[in-house]
N, C-alpha and C. Protein backbone atom coordinates (compact mmCIF):
# COMPACT_ATOMS: atom_id res chain seq x y z
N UNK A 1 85.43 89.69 100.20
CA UNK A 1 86.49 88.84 99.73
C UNK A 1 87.69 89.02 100.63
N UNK A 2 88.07 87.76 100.77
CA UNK A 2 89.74 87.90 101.83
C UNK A 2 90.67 87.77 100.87
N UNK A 3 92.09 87.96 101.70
CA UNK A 3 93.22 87.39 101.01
C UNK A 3 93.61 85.81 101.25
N UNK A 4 94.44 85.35 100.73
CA UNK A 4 94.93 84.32 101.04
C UNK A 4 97.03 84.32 101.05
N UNK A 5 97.55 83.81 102.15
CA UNK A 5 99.15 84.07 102.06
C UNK A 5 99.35 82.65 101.40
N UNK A 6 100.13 83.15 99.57
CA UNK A 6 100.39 81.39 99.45
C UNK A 6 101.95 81.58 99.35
N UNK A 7 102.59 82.34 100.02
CA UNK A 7 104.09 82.46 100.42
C UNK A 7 104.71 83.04 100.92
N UNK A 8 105.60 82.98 101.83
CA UNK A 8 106.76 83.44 102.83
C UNK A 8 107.83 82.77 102.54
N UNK A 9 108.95 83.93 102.30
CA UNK A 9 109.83 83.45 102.39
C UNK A 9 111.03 84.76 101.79
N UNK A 10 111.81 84.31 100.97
CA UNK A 10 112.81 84.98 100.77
C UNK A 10 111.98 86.72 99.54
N UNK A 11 112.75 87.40 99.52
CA UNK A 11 112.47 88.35 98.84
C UNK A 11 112.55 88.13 97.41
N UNK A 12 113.68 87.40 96.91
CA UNK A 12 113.93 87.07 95.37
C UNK A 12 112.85 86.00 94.83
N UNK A 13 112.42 84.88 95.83
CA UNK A 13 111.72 84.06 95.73
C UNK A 13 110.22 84.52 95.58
N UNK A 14 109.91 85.52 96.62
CA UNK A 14 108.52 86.09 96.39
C UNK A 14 108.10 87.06 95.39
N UNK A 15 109.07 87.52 94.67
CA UNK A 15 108.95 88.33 93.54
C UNK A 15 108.35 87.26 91.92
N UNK A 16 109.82 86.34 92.42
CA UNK A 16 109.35 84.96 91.18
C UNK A 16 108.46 84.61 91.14
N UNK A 17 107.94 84.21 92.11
CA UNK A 17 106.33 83.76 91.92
C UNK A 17 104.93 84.73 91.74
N UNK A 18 105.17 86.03 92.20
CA UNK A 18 104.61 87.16 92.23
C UNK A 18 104.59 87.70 90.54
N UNK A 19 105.57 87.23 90.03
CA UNK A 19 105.38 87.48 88.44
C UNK A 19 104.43 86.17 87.90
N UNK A 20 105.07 85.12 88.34
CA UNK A 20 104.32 83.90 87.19
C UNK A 20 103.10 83.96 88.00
N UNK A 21 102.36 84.15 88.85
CA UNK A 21 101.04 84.73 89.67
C UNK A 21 100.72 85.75 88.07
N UNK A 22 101.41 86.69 88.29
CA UNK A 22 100.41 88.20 87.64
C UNK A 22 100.71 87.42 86.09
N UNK A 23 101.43 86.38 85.93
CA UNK A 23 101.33 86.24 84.08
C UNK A 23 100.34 85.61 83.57
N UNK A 24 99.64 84.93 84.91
CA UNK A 24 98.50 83.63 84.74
C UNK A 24 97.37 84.68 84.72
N UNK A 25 97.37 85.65 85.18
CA UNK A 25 96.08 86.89 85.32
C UNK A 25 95.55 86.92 87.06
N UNK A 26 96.09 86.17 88.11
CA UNK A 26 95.93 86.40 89.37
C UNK A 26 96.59 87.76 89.52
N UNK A 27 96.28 88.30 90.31
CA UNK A 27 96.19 89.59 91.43
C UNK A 27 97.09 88.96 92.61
N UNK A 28 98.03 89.91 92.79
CA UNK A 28 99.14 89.76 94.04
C UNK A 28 98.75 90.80 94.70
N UNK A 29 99.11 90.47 96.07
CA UNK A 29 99.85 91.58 96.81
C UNK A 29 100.93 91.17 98.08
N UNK A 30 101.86 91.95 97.51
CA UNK A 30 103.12 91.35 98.46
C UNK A 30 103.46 92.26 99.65
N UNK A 31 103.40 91.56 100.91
CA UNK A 31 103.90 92.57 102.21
C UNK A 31 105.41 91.97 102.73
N UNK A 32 105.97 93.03 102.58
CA UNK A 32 107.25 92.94 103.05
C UNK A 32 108.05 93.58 104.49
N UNK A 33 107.92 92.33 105.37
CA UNK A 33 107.73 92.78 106.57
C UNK A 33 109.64 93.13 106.92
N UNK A 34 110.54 92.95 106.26
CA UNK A 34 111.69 93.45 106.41
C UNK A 34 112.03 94.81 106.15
N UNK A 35 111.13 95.03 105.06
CA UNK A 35 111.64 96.48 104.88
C UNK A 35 110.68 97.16 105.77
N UNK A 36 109.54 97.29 106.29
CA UNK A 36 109.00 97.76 107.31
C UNK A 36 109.28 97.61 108.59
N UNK A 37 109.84 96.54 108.73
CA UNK A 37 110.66 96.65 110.38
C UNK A 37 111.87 97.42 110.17
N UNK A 38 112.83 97.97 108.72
CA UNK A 38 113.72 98.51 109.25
C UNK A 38 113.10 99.94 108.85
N UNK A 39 112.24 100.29 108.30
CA UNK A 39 111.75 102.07 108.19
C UNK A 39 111.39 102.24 109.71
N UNK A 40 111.02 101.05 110.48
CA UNK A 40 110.37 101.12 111.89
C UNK A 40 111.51 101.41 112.62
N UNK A 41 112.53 101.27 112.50
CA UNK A 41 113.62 101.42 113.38
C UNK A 41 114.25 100.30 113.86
N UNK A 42 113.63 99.02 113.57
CA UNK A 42 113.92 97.65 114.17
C UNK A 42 114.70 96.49 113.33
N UNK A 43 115.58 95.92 113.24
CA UNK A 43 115.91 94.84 112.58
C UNK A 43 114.55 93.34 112.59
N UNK A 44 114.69 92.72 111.50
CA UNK A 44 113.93 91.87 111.50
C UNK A 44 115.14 90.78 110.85
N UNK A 45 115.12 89.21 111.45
CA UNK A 45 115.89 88.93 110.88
C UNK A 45 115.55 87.07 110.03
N UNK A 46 114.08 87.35 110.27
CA UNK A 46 113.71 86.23 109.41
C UNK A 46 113.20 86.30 107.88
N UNK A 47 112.95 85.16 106.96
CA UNK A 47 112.63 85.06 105.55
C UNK A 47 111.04 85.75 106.23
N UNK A 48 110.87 87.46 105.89
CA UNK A 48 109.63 87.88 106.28
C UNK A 48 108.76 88.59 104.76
N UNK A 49 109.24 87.86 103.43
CA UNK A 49 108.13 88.64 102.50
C UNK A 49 106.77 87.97 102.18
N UNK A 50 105.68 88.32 102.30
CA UNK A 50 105.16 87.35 102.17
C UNK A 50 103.86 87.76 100.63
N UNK A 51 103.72 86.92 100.02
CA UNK A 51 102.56 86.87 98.97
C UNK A 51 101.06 86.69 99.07
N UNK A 52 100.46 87.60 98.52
CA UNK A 52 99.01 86.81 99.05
C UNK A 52 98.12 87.25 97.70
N UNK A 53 96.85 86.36 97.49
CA UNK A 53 96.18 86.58 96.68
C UNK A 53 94.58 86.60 97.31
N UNK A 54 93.73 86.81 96.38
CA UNK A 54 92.23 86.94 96.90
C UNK A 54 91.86 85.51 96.30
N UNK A 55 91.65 85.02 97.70
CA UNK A 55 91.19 83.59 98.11
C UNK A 55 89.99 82.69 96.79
N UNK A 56 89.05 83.64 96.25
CA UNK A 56 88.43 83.54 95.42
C UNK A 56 89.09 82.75 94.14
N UNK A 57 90.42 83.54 93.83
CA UNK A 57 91.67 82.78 92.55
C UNK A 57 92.53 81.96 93.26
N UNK A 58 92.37 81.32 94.16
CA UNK A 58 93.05 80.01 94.65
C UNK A 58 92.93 78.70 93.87
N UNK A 59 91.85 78.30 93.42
CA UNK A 59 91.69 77.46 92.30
C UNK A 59 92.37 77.78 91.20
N UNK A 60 92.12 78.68 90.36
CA UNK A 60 93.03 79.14 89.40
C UNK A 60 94.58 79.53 89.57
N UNK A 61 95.15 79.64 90.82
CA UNK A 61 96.81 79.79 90.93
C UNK A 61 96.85 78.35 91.67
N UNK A 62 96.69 77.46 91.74
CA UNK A 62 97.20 76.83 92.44
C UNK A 62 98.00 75.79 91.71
N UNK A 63 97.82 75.24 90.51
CA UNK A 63 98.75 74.61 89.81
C UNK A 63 100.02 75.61 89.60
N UNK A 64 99.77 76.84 89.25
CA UNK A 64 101.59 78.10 89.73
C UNK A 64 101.90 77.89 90.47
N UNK A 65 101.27 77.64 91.48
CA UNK A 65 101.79 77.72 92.86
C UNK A 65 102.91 76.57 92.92
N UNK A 66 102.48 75.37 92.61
CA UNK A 66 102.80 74.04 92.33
C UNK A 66 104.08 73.99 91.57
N UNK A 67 103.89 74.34 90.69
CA UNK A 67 104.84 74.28 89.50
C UNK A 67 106.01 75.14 89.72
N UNK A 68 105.67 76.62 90.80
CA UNK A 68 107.09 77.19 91.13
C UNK A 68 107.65 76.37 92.16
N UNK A 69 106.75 75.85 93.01
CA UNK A 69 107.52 75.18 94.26
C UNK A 69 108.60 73.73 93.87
N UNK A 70 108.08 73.13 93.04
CA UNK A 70 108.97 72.19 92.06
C UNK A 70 109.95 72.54 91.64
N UNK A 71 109.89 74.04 91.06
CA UNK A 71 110.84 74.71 90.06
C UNK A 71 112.28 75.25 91.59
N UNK A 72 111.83 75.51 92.97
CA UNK A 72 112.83 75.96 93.66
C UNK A 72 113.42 75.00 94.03
């Protein structure tokens, strides 16, 4: 099984959806490439959090998916 990224973008934004994801019963996992470029020593200075789920529950999140992107 793979992942799938169904968002990038801001940190507050990927959390929001990362909840209404885990309320529907999908499985998240969020990589947050800002705070790892600065433990790295490096500034990062783009919208770098990103969401991903196992590709398998893409059918089943994808009306969330929908419905937050409306909602921003």
């Amino acid at each position: 099984m793979g992942l799938m990224r169904v968002f990038s973008g801001s940190e507050v934004l990927a959390i929001a959806l990362q909840q209404r994801l885990e309320e529907a019963g999908i499985e998240t996992t969020k990589k947050d490439n800002i705070q790892s470029a600065r433990l790295g020593g490096f500034g990062a200075t783009d919208l770098a959090v990103e969401v991903f789920i196992e590709i398998t529950d893409f059918a089943k999140a994808d009306s969330v998916i929908e419905d937050f992107k409306t909602s921003i």
